[in-house]
Every structure is written in structure tokens, then in C-alpha cells.
PDB file of N, CA and C in Angstrom:
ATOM      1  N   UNK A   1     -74.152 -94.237 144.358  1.00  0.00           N
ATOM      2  CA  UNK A   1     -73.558 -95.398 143.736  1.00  0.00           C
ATOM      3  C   UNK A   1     -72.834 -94.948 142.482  1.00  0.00           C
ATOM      4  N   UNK A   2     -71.631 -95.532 141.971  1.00  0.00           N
ATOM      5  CA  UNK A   2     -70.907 -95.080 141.045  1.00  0.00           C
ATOM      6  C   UNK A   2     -71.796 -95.648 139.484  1.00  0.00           C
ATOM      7  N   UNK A   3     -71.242 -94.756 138.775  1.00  0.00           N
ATOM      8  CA  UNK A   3     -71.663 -95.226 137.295  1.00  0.00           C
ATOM      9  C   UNK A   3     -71.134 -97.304 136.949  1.00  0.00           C
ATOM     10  N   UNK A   4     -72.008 -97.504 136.068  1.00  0.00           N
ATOM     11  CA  UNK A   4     -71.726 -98.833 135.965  1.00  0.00           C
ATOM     12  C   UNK A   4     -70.797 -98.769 134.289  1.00  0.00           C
ATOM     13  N   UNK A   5     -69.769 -99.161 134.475  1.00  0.00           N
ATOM     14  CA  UNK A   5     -69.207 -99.579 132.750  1.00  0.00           C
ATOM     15  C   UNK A   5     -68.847-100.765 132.440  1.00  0.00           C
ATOM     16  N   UNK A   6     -68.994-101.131 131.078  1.00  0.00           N
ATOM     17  CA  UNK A   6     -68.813-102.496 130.719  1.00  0.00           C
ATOM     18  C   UNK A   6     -67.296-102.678 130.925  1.00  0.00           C
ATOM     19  N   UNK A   7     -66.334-104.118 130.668  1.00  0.00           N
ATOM     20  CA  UNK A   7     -65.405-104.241 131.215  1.00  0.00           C
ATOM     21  C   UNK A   7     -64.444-103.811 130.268  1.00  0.00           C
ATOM     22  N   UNK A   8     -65.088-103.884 128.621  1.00  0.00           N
ATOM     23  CA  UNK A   8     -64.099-103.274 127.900  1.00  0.00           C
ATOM     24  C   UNK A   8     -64.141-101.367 127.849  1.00  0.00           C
ATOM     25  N   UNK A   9     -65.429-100.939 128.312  1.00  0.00           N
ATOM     26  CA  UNK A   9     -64.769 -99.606 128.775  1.00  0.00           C
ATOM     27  C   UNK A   9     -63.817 -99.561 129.892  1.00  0.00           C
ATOM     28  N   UNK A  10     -63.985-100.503 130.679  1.00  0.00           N
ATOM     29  CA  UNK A  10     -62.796-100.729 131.230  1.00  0.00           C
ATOM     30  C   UNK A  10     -61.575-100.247 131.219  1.00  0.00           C
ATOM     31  N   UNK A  11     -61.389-101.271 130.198  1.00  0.00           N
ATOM     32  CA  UNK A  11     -60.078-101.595 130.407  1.00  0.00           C
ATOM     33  C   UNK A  11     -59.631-100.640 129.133  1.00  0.00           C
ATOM     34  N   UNK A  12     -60.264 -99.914 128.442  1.00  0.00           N
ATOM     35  CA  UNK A  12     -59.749 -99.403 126.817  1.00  0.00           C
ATOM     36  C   UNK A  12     -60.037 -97.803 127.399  1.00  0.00           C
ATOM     37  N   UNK A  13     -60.103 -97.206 128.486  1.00  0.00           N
ATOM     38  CA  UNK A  13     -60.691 -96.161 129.017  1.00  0.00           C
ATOM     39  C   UNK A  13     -59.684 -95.625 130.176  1.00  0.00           C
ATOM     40  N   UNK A  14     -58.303 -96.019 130.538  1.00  0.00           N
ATOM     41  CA  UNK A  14     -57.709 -95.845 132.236  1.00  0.00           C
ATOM     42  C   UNK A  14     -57.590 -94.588 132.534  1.00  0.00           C
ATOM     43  N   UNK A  15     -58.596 -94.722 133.716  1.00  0.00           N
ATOM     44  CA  UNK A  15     -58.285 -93.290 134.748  1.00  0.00           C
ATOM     45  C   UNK A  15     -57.414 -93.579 135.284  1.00  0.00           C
ATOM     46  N   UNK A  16     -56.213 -92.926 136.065  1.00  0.00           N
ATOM     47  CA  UNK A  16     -55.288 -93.008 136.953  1.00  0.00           C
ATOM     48  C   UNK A  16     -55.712 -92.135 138.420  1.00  0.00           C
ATOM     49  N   UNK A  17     -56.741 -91.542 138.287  1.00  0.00           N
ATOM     50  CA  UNK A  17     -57.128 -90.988 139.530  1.00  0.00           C
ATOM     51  C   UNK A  17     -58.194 -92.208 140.212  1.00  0.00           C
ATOM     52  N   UNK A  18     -59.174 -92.529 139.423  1.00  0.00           N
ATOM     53  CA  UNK A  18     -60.070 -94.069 139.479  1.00  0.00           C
ATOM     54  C   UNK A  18     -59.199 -95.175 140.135  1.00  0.00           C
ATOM     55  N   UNK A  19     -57.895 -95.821 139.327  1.00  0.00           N
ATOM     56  CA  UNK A  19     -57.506 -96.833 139.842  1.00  0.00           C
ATOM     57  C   UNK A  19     -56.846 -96.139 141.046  1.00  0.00           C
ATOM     58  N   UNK A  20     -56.102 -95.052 141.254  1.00  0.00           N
ATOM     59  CA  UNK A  20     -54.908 -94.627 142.678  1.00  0.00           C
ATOM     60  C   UNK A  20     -56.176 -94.854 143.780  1.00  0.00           C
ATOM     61  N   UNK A  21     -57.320 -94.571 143.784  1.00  0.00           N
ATOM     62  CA  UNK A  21     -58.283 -94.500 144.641  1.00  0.00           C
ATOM     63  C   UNK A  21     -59.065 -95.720 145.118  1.00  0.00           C
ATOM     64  N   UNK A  22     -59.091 -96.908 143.972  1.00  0.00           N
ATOM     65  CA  UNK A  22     -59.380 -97.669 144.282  1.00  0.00           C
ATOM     66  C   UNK A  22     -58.553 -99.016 145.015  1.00  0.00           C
ATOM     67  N   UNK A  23     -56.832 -98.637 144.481  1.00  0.00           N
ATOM     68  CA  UNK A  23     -55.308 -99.224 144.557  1.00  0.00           C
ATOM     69  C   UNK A  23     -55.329 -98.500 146.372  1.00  0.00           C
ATOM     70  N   UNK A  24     -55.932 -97.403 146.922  1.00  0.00           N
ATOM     71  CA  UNK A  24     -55.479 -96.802 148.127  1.00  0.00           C
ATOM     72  C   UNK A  24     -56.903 -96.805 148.943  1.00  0.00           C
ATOM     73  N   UNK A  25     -57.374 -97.447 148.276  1.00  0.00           N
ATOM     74  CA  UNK A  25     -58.961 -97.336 149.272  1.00  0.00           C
ATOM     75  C   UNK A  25     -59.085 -95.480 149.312  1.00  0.00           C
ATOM     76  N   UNK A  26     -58.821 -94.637 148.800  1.00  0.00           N
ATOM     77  CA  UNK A  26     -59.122 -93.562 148.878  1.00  0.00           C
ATOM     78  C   UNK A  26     -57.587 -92.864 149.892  1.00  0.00           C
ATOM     79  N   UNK A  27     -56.794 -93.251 150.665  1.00  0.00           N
ATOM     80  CA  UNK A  27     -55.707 -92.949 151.248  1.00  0.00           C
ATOM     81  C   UNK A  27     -54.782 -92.222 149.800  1.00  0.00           C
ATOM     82  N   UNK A  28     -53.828 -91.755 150.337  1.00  0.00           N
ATOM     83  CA  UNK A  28     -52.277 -91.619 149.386  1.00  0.00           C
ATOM     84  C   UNK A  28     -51.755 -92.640 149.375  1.00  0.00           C
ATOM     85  N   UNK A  29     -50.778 -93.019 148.908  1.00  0.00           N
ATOM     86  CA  UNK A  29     -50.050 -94.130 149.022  1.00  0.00           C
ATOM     87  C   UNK A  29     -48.547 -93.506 149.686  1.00  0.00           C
ATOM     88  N   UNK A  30     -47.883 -94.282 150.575  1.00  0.00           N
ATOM     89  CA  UNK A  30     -47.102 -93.983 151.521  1.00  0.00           C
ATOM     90  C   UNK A  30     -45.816 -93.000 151.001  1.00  0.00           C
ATOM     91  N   UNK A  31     -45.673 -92.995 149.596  1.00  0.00           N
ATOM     92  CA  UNK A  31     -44.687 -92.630 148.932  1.00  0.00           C
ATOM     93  C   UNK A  31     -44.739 -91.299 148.368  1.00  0.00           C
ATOM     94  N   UNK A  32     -46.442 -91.007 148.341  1.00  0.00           N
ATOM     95  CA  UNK A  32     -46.404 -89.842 148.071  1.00  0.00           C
ATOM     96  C   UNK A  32     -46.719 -88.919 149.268  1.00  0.00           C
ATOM     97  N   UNK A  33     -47.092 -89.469 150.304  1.00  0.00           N
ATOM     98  CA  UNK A  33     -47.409 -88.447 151.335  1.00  0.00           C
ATOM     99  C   UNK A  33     -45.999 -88.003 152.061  1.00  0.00           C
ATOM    100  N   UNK A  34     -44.824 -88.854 151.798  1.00  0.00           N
ATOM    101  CA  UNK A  34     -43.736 -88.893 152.969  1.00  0.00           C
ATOM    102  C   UNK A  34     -42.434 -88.163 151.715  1.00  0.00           C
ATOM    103  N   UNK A  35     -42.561 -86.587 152.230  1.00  0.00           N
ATOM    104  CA  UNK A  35     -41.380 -85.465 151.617  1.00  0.00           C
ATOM    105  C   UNK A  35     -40.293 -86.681 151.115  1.00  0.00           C
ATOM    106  N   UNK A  36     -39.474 -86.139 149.699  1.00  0.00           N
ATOM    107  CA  UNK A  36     -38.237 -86.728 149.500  1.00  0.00           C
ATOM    108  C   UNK A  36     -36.881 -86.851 149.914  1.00  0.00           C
ATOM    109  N   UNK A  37     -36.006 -87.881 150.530  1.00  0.00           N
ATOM    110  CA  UNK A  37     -35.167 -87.285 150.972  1.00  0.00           C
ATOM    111  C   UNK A  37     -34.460 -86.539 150.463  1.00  0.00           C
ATOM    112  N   UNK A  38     -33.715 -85.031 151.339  1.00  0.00           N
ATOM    113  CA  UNK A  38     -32.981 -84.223 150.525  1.00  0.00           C
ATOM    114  C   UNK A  38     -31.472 -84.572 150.342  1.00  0.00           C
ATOM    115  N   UNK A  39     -30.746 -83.615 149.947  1.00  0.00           N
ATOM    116  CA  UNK A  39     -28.797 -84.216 149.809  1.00  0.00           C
ATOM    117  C   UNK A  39     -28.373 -84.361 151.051  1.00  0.00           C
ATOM    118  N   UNK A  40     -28.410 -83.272 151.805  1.00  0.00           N
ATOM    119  CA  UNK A  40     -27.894 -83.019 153.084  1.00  0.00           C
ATOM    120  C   UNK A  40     -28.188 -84.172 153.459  1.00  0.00           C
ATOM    121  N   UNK A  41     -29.509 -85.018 154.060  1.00  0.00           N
ATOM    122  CA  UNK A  41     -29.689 -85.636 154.698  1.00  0.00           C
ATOM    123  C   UNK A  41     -29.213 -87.699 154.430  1.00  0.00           C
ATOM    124  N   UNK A  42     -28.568 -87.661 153.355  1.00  0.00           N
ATOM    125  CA  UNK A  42     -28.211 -89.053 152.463  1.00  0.00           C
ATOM    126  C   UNK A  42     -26.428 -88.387 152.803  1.00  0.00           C
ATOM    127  N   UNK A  43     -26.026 -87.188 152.864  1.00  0.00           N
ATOM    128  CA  UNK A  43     -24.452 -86.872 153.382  1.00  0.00           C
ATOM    129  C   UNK A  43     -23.689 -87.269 154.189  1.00  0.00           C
ATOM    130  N   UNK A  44     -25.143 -87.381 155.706  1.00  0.00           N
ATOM    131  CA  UNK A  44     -24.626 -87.606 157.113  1.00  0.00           C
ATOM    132  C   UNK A  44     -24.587 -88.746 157.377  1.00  0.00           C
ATOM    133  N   UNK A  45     -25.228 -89.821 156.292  1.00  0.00           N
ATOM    134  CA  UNK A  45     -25.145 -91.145 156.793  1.00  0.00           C
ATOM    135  C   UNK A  45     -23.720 -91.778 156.214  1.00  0.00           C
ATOM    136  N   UNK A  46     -23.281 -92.555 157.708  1.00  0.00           N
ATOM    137  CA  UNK A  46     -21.992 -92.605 157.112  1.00  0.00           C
ATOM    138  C   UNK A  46     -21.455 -94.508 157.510  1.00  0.00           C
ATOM    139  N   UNK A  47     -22.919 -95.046 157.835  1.00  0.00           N
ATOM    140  CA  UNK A  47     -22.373 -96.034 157.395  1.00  0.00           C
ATOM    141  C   UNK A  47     -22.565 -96.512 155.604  1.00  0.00           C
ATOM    142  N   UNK A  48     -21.578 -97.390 155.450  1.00  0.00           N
ATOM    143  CA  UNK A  48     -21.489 -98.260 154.084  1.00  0.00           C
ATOM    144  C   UNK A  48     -22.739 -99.193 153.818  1.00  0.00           C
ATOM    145  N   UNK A  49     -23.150 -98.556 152.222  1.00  0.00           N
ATOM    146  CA  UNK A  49     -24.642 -99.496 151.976  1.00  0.00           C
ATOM    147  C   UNK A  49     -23.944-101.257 151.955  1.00  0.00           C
ATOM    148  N   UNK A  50     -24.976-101.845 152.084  1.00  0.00           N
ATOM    149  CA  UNK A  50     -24.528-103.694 152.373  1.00  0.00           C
ATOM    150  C   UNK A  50     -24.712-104.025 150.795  1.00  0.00           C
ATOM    151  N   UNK A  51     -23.097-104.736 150.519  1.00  0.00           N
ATOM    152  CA  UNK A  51     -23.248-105.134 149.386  1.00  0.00           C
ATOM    153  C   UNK A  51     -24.670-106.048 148.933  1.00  0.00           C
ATOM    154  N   UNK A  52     -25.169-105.942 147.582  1.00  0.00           N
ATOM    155  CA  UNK A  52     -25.918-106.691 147.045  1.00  0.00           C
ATOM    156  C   UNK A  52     -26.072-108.155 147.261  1.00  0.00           C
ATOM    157  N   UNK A  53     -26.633-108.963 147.700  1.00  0.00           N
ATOM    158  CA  UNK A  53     -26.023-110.390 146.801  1.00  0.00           C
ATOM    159  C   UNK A  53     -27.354-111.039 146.231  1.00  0.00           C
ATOM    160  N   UNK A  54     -27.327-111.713 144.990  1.00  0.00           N
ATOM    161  CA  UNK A  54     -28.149-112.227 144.341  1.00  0.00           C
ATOM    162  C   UNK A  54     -28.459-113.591 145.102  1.00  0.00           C
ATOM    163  N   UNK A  55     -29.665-113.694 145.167  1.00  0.00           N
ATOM    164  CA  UNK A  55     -30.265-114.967 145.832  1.00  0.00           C
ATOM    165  C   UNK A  55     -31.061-115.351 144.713  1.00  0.00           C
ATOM    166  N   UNK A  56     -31.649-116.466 144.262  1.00  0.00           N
ATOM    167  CA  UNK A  56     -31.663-117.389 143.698  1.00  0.00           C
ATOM    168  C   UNK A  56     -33.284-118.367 144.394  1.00  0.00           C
ATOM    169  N   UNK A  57     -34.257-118.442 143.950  1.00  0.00           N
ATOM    170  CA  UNK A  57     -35.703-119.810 144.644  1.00  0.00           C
ATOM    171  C   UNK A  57     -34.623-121.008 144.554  1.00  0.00           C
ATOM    172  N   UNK A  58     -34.795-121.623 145.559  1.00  0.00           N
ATOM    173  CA  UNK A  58     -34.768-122.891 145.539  1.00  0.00           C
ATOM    174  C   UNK A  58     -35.787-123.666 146.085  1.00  0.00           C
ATOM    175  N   UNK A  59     -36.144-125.015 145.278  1.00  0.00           N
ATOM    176  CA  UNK A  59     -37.424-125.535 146.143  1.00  0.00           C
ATOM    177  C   UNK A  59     -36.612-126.710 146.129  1.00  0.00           C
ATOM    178  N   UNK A  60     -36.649-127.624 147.657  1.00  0.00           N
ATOM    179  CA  UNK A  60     -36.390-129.014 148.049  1.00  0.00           C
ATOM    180  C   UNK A  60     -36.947-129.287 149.224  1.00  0.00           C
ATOM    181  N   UNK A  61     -37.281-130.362 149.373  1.00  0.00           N
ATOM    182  CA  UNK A  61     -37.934-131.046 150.328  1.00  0.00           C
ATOM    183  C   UNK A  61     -37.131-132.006 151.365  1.00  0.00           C
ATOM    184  N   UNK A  62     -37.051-132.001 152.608  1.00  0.00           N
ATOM    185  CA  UNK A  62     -36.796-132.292 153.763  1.00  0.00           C
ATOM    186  C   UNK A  62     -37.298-132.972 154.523  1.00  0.00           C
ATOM    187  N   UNK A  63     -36.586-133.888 155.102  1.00  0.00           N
ATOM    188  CA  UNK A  63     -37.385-134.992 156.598  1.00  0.00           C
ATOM    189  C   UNK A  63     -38.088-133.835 157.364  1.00  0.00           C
ATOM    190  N   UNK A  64     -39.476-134.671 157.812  1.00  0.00           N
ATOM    191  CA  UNK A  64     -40.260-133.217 159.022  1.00  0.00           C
ATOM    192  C   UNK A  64     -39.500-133.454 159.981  1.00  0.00           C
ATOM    193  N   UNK A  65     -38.647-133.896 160.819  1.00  0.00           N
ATOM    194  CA  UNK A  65     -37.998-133.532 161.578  1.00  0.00           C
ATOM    195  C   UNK A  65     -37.142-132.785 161.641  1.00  0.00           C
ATOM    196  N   UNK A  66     -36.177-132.824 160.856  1.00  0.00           N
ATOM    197  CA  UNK A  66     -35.497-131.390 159.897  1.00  0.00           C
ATOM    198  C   UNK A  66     -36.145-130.091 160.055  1.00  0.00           C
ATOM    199  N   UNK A  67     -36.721-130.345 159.093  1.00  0.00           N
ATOM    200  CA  UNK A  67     -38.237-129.093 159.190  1.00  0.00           C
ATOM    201  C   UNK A  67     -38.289-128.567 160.337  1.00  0.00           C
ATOM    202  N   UNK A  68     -39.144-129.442 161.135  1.00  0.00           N
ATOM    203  CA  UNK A  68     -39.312-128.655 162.641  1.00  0.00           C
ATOM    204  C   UNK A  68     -38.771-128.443 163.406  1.00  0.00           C
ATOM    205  N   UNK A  69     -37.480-129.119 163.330  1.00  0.00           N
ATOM    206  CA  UNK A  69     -36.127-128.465 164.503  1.00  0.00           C
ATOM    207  C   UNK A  69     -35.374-127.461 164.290  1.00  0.00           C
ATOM    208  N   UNK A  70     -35.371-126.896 162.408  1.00  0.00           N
ATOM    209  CA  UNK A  70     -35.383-126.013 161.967  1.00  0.00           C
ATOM    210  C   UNK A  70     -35.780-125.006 162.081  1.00  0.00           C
ATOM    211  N   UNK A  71     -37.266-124.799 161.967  1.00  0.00           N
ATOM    212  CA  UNK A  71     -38.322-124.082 162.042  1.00  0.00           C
ATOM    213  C   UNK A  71     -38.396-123.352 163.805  1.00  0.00           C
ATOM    214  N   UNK A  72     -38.229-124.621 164.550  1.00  0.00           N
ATOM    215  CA  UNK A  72     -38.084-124.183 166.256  1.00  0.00           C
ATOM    216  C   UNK A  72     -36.821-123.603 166.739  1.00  0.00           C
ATOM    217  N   UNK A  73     -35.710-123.565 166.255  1.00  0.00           N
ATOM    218  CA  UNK A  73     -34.654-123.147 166.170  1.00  0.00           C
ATOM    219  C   UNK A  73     -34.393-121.670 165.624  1.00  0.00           C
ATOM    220  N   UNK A  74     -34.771-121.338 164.687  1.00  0.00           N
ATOM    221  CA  UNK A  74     -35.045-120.114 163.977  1.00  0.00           C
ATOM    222  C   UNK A  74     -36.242-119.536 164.545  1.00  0.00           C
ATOM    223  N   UNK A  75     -37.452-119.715 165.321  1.00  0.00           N
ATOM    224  CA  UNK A  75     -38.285-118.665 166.181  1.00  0.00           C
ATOM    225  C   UNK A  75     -37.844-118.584 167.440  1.00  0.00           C
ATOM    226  N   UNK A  76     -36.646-119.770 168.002  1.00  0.00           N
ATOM    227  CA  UNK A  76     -36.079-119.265 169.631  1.00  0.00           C
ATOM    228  C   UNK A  76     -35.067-118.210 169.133  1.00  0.00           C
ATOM    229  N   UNK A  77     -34.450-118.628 167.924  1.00  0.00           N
ATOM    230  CA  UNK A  77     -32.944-117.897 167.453  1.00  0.00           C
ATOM    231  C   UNK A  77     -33.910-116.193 167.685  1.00  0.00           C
ATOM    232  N   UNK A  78     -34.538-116.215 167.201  1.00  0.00           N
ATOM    233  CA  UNK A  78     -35.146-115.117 167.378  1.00  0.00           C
ATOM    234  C   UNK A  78     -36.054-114.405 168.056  1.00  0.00           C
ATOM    235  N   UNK A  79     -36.749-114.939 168.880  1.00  0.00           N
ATOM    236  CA  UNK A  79     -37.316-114.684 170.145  1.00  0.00           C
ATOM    237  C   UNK A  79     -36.211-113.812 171.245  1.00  0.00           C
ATOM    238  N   UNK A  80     -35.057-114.607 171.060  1.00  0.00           N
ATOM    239  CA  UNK A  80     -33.419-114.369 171.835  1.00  0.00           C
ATOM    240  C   UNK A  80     -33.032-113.333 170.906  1.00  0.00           C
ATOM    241  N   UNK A  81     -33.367-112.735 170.070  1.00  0.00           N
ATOM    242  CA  UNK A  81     -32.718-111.768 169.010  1.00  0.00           C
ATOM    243  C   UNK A  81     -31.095-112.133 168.755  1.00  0.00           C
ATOM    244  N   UNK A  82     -30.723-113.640 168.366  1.00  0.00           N
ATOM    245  CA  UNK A  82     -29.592-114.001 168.029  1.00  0.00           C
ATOM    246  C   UNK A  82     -29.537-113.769 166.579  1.00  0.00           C
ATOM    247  N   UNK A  83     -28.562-113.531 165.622  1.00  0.00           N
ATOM    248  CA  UNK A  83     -28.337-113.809 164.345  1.00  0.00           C
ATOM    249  C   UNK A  83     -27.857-115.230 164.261  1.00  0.00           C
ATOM    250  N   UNK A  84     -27.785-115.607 163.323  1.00  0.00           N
ATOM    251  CA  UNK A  84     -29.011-115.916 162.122  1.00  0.00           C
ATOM    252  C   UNK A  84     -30.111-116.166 162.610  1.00  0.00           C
ATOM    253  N   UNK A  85     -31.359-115.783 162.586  1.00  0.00           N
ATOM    254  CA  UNK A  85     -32.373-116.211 163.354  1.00  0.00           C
ATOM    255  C   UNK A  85     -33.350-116.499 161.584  1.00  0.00           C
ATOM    256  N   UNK A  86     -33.013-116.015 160.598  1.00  0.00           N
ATOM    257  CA  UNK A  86     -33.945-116.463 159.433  1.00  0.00           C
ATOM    258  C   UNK A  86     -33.856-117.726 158.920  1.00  0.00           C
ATOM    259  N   UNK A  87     -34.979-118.362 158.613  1.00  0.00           N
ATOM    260  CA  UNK A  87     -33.985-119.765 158.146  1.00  0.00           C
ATOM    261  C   UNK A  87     -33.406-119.977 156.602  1.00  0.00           C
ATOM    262  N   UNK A  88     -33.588-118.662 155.946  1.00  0.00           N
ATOM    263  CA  UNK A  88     -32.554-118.718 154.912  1.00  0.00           C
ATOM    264  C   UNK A  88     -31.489-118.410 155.454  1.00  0.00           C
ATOM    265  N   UNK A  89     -30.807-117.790 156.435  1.00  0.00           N
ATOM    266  CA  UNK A  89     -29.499-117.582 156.870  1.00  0.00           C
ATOM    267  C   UNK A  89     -29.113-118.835 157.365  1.00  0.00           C
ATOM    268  N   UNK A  90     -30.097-119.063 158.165  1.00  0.00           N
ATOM    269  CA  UNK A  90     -29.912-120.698 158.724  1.00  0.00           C
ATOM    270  C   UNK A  90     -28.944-121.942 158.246  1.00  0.00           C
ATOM    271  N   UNK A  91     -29.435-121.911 157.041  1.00  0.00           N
ATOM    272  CA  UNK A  91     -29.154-122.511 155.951  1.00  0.00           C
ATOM    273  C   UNK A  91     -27.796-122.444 155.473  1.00  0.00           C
ATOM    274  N   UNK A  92     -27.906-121.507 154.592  1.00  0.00           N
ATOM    275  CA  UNK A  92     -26.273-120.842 154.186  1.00  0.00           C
ATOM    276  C   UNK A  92     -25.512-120.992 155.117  1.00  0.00           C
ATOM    277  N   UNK A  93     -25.856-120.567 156.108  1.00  0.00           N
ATOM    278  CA  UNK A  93     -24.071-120.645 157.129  1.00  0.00           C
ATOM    279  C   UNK A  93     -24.279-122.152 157.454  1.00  0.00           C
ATOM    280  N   UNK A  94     -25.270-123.266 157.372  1.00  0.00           N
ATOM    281  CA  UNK A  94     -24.716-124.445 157.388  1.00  0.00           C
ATOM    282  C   UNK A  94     -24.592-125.242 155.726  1.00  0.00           C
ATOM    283  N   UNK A  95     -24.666-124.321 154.514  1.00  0.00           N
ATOM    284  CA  UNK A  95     -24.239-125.343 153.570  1.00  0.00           C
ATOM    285  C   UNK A  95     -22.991-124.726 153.154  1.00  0.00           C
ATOM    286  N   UNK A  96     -22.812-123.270 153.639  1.00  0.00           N
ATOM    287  CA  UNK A  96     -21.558-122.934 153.116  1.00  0.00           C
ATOM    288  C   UNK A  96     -20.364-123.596 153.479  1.00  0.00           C
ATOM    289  N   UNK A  97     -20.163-124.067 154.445  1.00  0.00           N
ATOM    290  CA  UNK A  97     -18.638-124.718 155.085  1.00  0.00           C
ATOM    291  C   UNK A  97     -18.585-126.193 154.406  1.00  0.00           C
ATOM    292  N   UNK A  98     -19.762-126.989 153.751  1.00  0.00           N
ATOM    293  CA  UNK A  98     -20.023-128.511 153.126  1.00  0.00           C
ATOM    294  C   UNK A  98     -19.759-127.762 151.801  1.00  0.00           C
ATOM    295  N   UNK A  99     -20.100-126.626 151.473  1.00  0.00           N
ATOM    296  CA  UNK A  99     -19.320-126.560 149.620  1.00  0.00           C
ATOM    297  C   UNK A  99     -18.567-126.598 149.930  1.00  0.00           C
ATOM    298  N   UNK A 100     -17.567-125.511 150.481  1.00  0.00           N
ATOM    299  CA  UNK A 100     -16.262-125.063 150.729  1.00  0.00           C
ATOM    300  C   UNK A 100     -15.445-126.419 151.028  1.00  0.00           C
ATOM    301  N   UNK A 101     -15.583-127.435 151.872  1.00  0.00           N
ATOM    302  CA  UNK A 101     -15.079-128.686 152.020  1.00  0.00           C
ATOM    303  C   UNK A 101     -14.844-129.349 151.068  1.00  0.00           C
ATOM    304  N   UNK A 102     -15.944-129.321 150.296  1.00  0.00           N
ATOM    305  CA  UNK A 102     -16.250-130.827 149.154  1.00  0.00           C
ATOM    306  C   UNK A 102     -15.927-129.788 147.858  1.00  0.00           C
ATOM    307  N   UNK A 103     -15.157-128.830 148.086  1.00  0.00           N
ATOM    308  CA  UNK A 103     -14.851-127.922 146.612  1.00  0.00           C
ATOM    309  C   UNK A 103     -15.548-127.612 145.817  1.00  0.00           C
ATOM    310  N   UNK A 104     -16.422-126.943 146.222  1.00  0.00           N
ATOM    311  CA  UNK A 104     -17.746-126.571 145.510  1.00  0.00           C
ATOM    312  C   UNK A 104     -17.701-125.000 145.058  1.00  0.00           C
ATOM    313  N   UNK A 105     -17.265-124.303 145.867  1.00  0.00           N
ATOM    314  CA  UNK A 105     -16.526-123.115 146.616  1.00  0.00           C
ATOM    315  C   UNK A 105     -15.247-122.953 146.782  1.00  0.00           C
ATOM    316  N   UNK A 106     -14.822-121.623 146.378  1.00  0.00           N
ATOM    317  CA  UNK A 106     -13.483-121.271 146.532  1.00  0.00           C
ATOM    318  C   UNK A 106     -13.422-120.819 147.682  1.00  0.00           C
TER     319      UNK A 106
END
């Protein structure tokens, strides 16, 4: 059984071998077991990284019918491996064309 310490030895005391072990159940953590990639290998990739885009929480609330035709729509969309199958994509490609209309959007 391990030694017992009070909580302010705790916390006024940090091992970093203590917490990695207790943070990994005793494992590595995936980042250190898996080599870095080298140059060569970041050279050959030659598609283009996907621009950034900042997303934003939004919280609003919806008719449950909405909801669930939503919700059923986005696990067939994807069951079928169609895009948009997330229902944040869902979304966007149906509020983007109502800004863009009502000039919300350039």
C-alpha cells in the first residue's frame, strides 16, 4: 500500500512521475510512446492543410420535432456515409443560404 500524505503535502509537494502514473494508470501516454514525425515525412504530404475556421457555442432551443428529424437525419446521413452527416454541418449549410438572403452575409 502506498504511503499516506496529507492533502496539503499534496498539493505543496508535485511529483511529476506520481501524477504521469496516476494521469496513465501506469501506461505512457500516447504521445510519448509514438516516435516524432520526421521532415522527410511532413515533405511528401502534398495535400493542402484545411483552412481554420473559428466556431463559436451556441445554445438555442428547438421544437422536438425539429430535434428529432434532425437528429434521424444526421445518423441515416451517416449510416449512408453522406456529407454533411454532423448536425453542426447540418445546420450551417441550412442557415447559411437564410443569412446570405436576408443580408446577413456577404
Amino acid at each position: 500500500m502506498s504511503e499516506r500524505r496529507t492533502l496539503v503535502e499534496g498539493l505543496t509537494a508535485p511529483d511529476p512521475e506520481a501524477e504521469k502514473q496516476f494521469v496513465y494508470r501506469g501506461k505512457l501516454p500516447p504521445t510519448v510512446t509514438s516516435p516524432a514525425p520526421t521532415q522527410p515525412a511532413l515533405a511528401e504530404s502534398t495535400t493542402p492543410a484545411a483552412p481554420l475556421i473559428d466556431r463559436l457555442p451556441l445554445t438555442t432551443r428547438l421544437r422536438a420535432d425539429l430535434v428529432t428529424a434532425l437528429k434521424r437525419a444526421s445518423l441515416e446521413r451517416r449510416l449512408r456515409g453522406v456529407e454533411p452527416s454532423a448536425l453542426q454541418e447540418i445546420l450551417e449549410q441550412a442557415l447559411e443560404p437564410w443569412l446570405r438572403s436576408n443580408g446577413h452575409l456577404p
